[in-house]
N, C-alpha and C. Protein backbone atom coordinates (compact mmCIF):
# COMPACT_ATOMS: atom_id res chain seq x y z
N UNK A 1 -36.57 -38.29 5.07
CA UNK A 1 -36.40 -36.86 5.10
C UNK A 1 -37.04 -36.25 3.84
N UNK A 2 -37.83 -35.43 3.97
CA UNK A 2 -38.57 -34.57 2.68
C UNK A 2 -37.50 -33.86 1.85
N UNK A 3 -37.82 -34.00 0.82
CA UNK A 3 -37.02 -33.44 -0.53
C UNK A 3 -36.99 -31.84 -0.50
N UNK A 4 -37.52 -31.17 0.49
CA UNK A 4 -37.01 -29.51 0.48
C UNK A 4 -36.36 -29.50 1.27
N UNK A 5 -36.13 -30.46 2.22
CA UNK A 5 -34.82 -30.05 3.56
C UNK A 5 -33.59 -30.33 2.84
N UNK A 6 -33.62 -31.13 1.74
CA UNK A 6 -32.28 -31.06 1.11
C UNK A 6 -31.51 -29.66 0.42
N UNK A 7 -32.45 -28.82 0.15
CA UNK A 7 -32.12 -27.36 -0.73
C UNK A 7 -31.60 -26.77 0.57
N UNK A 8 -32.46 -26.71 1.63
CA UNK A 8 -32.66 -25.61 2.77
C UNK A 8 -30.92 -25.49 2.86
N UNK A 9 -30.42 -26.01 3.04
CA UNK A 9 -28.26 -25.16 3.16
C UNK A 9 -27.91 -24.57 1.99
N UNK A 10 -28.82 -24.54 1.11
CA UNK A 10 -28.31 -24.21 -0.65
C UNK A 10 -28.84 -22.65 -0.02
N UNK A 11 -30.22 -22.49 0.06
CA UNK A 11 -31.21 -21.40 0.41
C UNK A 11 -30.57 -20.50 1.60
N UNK A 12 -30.26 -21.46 2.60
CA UNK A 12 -29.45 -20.86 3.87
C UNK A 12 -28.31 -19.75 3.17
N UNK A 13 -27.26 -20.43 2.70
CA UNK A 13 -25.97 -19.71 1.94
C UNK A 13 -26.52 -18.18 1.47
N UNK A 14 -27.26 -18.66 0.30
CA UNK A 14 -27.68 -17.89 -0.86
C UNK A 14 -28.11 -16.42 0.27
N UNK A 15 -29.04 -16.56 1.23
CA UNK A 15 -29.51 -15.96 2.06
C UNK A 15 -28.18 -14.69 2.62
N UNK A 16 -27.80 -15.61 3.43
CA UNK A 16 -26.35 -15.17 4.21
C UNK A 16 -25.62 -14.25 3.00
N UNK A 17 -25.10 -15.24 2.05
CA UNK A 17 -24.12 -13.91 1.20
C UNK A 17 -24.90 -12.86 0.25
N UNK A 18 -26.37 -12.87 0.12
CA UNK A 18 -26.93 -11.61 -0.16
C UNK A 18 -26.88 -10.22 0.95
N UNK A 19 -27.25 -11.18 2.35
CA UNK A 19 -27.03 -9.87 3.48
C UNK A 19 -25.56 -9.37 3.79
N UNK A 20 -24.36 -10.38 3.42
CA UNK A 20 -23.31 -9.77 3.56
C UNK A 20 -23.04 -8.60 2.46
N UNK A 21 -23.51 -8.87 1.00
CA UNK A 21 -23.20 -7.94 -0.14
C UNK A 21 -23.91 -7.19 0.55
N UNK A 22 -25.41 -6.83 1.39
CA UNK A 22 -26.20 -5.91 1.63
C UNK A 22 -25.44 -4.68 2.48
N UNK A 23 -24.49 -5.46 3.46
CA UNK A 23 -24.22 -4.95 4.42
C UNK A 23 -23.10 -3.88 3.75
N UNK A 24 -22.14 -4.82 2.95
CA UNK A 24 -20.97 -4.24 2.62
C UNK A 24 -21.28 -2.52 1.71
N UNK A 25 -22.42 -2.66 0.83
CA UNK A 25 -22.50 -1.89 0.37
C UNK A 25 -23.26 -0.50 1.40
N UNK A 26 -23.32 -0.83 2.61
CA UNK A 26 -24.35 0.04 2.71
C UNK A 26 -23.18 0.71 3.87
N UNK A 27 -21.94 0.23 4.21
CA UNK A 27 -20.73 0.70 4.78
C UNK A 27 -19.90 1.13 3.80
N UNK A 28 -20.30 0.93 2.68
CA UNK A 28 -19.39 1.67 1.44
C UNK A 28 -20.25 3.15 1.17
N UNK A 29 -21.23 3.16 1.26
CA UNK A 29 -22.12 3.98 0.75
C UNK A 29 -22.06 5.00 2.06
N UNK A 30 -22.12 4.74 3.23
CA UNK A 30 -21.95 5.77 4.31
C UNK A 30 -20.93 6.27 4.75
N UNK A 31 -19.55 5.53 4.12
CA UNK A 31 -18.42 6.41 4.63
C UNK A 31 -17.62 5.91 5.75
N UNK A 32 -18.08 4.45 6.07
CA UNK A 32 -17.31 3.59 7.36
C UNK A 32 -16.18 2.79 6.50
N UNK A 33 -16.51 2.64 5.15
CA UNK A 33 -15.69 1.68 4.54
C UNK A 33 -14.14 2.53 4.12
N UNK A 34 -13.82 3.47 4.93
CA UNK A 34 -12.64 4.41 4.65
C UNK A 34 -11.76 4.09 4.31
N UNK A 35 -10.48 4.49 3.81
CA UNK A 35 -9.49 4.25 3.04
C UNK A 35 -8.63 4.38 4.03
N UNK A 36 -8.88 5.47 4.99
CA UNK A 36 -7.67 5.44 5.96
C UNK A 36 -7.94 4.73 7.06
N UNK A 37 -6.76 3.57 7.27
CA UNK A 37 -7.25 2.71 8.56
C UNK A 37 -6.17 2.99 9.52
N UNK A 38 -6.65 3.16 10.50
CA UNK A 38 -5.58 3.55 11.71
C UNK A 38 -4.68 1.98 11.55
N UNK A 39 -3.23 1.85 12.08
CA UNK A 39 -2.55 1.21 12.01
C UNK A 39 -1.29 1.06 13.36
N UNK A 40 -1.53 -0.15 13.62
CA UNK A 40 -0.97 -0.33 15.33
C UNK A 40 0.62 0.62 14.86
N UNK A 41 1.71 0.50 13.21
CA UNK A 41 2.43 1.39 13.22
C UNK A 41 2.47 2.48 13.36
N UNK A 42 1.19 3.42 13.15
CA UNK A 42 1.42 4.21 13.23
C UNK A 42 1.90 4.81 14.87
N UNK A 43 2.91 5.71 14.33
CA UNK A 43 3.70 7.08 15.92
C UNK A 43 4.66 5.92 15.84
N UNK A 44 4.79 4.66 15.59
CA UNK A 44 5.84 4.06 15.65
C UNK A 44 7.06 4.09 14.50
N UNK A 45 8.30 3.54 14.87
CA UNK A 45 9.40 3.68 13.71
C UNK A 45 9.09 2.39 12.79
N UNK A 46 9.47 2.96 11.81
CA UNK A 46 9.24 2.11 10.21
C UNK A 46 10.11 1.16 10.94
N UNK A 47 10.06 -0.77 10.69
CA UNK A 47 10.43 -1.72 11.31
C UNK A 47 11.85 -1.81 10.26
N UNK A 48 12.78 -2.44 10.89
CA UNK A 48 14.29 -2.41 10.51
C UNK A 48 14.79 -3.60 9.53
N UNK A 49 14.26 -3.63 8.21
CA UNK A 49 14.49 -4.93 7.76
C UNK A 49 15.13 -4.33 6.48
N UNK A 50 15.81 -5.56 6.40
CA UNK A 50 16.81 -5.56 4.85
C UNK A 50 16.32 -6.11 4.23
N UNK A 51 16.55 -4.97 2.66
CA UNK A 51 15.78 -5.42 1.33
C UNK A 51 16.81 -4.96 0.37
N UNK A 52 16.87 -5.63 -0.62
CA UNK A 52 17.63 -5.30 -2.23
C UNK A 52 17.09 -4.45 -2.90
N UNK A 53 17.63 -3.44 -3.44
CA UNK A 53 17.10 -2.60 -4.56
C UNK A 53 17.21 -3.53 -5.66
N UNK A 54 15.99 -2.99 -6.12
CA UNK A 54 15.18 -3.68 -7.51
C UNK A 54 16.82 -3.86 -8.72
N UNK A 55 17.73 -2.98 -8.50
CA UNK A 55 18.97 -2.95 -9.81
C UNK A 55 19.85 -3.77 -8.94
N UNK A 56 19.88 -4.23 -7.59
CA UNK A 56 20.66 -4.99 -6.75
C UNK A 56 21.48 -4.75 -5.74
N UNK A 57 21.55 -3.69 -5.39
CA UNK A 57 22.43 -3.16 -4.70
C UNK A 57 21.75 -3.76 -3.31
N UNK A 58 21.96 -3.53 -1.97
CA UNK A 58 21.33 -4.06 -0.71
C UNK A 58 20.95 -2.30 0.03
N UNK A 59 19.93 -2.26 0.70
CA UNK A 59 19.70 -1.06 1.38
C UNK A 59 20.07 -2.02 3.16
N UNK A 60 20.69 -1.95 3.87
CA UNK A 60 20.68 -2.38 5.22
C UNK A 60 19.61 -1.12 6.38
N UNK A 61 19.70 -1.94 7.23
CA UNK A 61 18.99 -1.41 8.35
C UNK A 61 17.36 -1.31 7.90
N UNK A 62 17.08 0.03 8.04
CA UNK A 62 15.64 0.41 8.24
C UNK A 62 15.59 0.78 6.77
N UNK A 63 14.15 1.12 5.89
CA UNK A 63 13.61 1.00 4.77
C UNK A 63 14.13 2.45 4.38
N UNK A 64 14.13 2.91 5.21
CA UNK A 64 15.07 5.04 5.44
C UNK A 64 16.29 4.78 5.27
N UNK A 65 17.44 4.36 4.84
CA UNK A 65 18.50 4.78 5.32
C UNK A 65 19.41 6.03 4.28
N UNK A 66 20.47 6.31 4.46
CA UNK A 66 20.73 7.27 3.59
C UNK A 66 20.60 6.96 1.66
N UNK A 67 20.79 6.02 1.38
CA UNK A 67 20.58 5.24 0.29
C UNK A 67 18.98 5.67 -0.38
N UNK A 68 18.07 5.92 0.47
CA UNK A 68 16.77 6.01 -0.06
C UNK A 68 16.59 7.66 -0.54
N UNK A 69 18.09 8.70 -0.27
CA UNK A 69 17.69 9.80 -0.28
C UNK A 69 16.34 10.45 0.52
N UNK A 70 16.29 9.66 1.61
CA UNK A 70 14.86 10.18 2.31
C UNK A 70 15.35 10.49 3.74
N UNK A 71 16.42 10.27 4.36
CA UNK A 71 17.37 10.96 5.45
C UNK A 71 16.84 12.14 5.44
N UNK A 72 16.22 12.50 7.00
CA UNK A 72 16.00 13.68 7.03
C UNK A 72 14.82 14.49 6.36
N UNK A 73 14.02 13.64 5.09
CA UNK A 73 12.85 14.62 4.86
C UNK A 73 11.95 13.25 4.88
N UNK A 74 10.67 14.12 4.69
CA UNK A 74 9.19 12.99 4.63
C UNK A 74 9.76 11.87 3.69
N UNK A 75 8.99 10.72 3.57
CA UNK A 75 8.64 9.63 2.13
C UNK A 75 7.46 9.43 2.05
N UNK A 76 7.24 8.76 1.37
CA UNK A 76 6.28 7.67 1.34
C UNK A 76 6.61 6.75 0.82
N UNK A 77 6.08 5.01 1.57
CA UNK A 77 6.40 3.91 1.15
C UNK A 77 5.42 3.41 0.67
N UNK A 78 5.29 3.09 -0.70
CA UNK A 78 4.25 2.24 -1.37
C UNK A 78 4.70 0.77 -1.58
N UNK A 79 3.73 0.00 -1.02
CA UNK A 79 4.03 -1.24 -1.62
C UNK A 79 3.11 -1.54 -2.29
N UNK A 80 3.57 -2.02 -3.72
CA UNK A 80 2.89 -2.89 -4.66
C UNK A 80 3.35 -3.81 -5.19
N UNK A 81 2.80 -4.47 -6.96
CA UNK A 81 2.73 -6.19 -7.28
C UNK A 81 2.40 -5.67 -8.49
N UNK A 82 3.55 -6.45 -9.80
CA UNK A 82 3.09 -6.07 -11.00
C UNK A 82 1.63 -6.87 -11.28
N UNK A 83 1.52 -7.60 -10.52
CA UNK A 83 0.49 -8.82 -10.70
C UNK A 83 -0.74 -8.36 -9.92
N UNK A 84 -0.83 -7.12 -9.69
CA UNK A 84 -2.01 -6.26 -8.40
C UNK A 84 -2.68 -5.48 -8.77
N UNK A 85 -4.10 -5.77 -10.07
CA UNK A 85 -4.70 -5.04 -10.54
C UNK A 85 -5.16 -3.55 -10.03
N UNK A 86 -5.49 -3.15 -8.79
CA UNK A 86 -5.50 -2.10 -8.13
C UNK A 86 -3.99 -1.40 -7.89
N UNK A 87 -2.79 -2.08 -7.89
CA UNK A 87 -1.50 -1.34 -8.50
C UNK A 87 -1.45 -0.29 -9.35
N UNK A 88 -2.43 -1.46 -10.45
CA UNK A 88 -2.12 -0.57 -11.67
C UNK A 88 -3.44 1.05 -11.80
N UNK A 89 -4.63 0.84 -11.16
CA UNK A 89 -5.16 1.62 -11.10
C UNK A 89 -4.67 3.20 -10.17
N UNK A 90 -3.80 3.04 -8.98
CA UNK A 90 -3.52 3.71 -8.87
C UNK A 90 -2.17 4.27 -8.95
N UNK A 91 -1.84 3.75 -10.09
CA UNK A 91 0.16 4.14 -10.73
C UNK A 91 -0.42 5.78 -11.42
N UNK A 92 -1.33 5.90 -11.62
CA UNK A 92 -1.22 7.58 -12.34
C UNK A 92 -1.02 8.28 -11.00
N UNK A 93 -1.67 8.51 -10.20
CA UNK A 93 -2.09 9.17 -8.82
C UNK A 93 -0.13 9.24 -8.18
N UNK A 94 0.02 7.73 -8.04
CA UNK A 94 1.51 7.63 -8.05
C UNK A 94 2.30 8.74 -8.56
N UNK A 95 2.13 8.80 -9.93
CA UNK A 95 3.46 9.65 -11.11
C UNK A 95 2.66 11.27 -10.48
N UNK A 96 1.53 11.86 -10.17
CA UNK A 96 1.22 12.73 -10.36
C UNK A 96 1.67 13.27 -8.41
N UNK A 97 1.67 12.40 -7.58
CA UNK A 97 2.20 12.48 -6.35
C UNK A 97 4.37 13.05 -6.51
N UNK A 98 4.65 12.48 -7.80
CA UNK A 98 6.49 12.35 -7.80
C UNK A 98 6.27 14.32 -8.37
N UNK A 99 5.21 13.98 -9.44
CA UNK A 99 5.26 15.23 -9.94
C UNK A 99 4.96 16.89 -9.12
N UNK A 100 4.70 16.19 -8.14
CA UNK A 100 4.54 17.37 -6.52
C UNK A 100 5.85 17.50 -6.20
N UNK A 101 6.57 16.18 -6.23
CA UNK A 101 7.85 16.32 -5.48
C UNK A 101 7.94 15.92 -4.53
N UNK A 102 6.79 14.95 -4.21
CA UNK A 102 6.72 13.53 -2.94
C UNK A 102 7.69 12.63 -3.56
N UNK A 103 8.71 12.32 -2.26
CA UNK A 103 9.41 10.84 -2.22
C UNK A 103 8.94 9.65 -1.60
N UNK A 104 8.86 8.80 -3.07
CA UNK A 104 8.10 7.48 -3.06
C UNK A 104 9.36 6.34 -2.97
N UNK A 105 9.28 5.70 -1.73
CA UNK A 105 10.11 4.29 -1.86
C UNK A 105 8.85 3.61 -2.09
N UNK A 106 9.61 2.46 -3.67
CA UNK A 106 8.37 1.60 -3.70
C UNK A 106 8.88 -0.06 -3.33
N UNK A 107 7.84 -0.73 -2.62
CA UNK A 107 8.44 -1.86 -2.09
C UNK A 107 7.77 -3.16 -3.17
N UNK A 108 8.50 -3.70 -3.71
CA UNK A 108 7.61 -5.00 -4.81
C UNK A 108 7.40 -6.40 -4.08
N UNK A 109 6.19 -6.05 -3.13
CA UNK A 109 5.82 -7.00 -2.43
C UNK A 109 5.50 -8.47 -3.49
N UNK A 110 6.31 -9.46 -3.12
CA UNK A 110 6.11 -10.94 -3.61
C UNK A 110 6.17 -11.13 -5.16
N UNK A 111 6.92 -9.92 -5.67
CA UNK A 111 7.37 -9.94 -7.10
C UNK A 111 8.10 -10.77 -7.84
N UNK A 112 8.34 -10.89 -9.06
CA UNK A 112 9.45 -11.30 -9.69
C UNK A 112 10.16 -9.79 -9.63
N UNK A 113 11.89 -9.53 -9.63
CA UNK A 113 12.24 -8.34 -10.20
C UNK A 113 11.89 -8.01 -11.18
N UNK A 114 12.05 -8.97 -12.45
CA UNK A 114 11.83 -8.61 -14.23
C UNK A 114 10.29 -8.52 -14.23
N UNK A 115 9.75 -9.26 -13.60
CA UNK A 115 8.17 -8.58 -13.95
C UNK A 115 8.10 -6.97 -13.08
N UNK A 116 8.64 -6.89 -12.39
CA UNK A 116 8.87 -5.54 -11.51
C UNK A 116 9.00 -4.50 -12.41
N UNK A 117 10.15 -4.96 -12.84
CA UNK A 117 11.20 -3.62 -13.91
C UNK A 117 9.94 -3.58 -15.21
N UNK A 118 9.14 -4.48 -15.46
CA UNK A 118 8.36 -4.45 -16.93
C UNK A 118 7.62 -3.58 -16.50
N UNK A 119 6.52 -3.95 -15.43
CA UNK A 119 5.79 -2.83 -14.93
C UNK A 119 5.86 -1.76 -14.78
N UNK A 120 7.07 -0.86 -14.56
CA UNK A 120 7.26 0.43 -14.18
C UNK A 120 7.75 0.78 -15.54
N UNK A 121 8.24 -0.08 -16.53
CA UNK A 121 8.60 0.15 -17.78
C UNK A 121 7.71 0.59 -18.84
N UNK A 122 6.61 -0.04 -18.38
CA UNK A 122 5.20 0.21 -18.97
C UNK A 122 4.63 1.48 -18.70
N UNK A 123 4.35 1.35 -17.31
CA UNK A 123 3.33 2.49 -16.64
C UNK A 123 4.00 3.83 -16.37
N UNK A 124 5.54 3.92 -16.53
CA UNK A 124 6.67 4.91 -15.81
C UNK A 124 7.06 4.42 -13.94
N UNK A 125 7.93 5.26 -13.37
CA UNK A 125 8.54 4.92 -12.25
C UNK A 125 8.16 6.06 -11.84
N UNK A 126 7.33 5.85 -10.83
CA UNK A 126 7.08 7.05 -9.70
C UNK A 126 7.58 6.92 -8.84
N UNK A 127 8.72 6.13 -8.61
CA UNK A 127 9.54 6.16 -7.17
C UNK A 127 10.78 6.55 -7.32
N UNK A 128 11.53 7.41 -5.96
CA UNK A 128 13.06 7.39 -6.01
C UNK A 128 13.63 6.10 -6.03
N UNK A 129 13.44 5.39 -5.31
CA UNK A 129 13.89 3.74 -4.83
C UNK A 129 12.92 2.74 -4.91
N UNK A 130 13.25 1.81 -5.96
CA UNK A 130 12.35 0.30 -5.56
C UNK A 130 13.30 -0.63 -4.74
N UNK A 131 12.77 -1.27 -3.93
CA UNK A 131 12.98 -2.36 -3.14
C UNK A 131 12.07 -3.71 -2.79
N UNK A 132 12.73 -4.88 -3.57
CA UNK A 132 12.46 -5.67 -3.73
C UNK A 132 12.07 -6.95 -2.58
N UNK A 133 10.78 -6.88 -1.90
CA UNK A 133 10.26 -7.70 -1.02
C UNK A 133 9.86 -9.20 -0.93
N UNK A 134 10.85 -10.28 -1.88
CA UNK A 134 10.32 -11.69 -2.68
C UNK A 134 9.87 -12.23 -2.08
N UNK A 135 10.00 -12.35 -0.49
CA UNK A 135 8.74 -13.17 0.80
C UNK A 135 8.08 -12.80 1.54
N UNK A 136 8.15 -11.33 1.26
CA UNK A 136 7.04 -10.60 1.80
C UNK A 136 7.20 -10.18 3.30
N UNK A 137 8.92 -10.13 3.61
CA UNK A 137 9.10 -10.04 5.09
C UNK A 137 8.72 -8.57 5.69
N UNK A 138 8.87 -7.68 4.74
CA UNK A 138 8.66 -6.16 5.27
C UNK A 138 7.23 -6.05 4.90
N UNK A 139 6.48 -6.93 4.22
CA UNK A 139 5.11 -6.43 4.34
C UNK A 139 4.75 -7.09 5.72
N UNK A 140 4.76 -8.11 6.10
CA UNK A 140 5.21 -8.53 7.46
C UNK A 140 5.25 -7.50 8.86
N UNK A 141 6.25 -6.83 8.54
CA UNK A 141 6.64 -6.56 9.70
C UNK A 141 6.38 -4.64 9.56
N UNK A 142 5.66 -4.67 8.47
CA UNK A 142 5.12 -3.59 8.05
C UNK A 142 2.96 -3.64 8.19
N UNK A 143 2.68 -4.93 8.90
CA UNK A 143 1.25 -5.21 8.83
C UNK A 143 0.76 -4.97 8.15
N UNK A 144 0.79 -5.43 6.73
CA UNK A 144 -0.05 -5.13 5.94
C UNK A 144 -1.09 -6.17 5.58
N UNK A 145 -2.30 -5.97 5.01
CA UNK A 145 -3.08 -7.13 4.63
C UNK A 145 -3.61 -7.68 3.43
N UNK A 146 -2.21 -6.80 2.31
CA UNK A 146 -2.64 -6.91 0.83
C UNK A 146 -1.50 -5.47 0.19
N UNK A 147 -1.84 -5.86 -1.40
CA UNK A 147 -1.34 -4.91 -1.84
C UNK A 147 -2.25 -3.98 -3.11
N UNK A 148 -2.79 -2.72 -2.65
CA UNK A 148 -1.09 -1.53 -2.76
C UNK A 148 -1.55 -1.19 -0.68
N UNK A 149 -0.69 -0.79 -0.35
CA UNK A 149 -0.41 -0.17 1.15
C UNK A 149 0.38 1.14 1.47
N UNK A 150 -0.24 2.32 1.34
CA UNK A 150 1.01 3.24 1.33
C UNK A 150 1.12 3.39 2.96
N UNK A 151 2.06 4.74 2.76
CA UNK A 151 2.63 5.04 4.52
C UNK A 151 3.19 6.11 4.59
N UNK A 152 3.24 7.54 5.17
CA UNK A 152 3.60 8.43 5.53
C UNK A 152 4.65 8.42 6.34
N UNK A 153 6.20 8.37 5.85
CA UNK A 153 6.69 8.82 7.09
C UNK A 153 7.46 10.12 7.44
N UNK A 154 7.59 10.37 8.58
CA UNK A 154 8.29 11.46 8.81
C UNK A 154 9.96 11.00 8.81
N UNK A 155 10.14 12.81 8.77
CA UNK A 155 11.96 13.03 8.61
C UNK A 155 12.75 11.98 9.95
N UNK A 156 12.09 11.56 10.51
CA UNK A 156 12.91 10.75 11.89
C UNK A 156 12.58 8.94 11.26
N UNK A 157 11.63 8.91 10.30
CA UNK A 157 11.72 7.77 10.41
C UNK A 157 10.44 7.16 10.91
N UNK A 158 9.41 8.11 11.42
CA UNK A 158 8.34 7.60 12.28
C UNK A 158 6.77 7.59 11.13
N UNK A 159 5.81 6.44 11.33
CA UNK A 159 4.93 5.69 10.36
C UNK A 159 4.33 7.76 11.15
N UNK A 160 3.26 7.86 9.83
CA UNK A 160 2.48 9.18 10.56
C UNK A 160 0.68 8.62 9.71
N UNK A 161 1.29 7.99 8.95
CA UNK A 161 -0.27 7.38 7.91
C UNK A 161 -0.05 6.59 7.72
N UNK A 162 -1.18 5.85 7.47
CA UNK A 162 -1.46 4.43 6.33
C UNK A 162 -2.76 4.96 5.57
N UNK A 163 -2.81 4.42 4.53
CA UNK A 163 -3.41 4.01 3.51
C UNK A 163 -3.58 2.53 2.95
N UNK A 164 -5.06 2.21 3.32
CA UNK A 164 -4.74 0.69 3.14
C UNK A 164 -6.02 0.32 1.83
N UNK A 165 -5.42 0.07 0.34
CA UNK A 165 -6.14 -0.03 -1.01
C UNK A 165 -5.28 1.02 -1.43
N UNK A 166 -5.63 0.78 -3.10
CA UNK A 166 -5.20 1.79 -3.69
C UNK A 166 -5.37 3.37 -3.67
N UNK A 167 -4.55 4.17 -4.01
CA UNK A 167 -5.01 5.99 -4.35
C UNK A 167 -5.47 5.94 -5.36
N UNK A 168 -6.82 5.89 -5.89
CA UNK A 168 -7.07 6.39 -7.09
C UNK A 168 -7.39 7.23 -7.59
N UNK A 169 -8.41 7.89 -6.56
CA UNK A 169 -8.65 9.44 -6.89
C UNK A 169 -8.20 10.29 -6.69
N UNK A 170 -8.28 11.69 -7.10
CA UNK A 170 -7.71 13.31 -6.39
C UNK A 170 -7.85 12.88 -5.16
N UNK A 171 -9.27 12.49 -4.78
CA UNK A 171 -9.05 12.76 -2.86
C UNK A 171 -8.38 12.12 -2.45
N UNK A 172 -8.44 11.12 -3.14
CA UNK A 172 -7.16 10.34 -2.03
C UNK A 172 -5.93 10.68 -2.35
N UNK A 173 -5.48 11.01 -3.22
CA UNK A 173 -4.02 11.79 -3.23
C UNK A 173 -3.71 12.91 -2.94
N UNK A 174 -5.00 13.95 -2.63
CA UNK A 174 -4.72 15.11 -1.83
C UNK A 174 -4.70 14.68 -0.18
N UNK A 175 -5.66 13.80 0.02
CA UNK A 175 -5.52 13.37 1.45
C UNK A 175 -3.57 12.68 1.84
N UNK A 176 -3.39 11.76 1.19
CA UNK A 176 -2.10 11.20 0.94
C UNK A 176 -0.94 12.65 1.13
N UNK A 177 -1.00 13.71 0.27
CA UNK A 177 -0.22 14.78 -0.26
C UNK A 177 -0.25 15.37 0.89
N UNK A 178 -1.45 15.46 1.76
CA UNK A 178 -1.66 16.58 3.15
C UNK A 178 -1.00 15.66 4.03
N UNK A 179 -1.39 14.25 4.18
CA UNK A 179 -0.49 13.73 5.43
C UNK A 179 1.44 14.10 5.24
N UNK A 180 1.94 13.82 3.65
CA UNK A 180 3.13 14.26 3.47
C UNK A 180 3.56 15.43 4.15
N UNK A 181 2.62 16.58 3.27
CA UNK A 181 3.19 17.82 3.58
C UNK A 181 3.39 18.43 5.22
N UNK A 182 2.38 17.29 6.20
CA UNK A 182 2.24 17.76 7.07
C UNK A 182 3.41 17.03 8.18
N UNK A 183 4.68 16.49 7.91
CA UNK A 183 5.50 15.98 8.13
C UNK A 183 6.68 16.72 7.42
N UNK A 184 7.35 17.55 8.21
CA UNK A 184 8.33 18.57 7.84
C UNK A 184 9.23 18.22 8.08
N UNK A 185 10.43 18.60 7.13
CA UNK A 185 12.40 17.83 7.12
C UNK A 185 12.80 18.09 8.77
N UNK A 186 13.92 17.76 8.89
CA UNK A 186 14.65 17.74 9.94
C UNK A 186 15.38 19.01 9.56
């Protein structure tokens, strides 16, 4: 066998993941690579799983219940990871969303608590409620495919957005802020 058919799978690769970077950028650059991804939850009810608040207490039932202070008006559920560099990029957008007067349940997908509590200790707490997710069952049953993941819901309880990556910019937190606002109390 000739000594260049040995490279040719090295060359092959090299080939292939230049046209994938080619591709990716050129769906980032036109506006397909969107932030908002439709989500089989959405029009559906937030899924019914029990989680611990981050100080310990237990929230039962659904991620809403009266405990979250979100009975009856919009939320939003963010899940993040002190360990989730894009977390941390969009924790300002976060504090400047509380500072509207959006209610943020935040969920600490696959956390430690104490690295949890450091993080928000650091950066501030933009949420009414953390709830602590250690196996990741409500990101689960919440489809998510990473973290941060937000979610719009309405006063009944029902998904109305996703957001799948971080908020980092104005637009995306005015986009985020309009799906809120556009979900009115009971």
């Amino acid at each position: 066998m000739p000594r260049w058919m040995a490279v040719l799978p090295i060359v092959a690769l090299v080939l292939l993941g230049g046209f994938l970077a080619f591709q990716m950028n050129r769906m980032a650059e036109s506006g397909k690579g969107a932030r908002y991804q439709p989500s089989a939850l959405v029009g559906k009810p937030v899924p019914e799983t029990t989680l611990p608040m981050l100080e310990g207490a237990e929230v039962s039932g659904r991620m809403l219940d009266a405990r979250t202070a979100s009975v009856g008006k919009p939320a939003v559920i963010n899940l993040f990871a002190s360990w989730c560099a894009p977390c941390r990029l969009e924790h300002a957008q976060l504090m400047a969303l509380k500072a509207e007067g959006v209610k943020i349940i935040g969920i600490a997908y696959k956390d430690d608590p104490a690295k949890t509590a450091a993080f928000l200790e650091e950066l501030g707490d933009p949420y009414d409620i953390v709830l602590v997710d250690a196996e990741g069952r409500a990101g689960l049953d919440l489809g998510i495919s990473g973290v941060p993941e937000t979610f719009v819901i309405d006063a009944y309880g029902i998904v109305k957005h996703k957001t799948t990556g971080p908020v980092i910019t104005d637009a995306d937190r005015v986009q985020l802020l309009d799906a809120y606002r556009a979900t009115p109390a009971r």
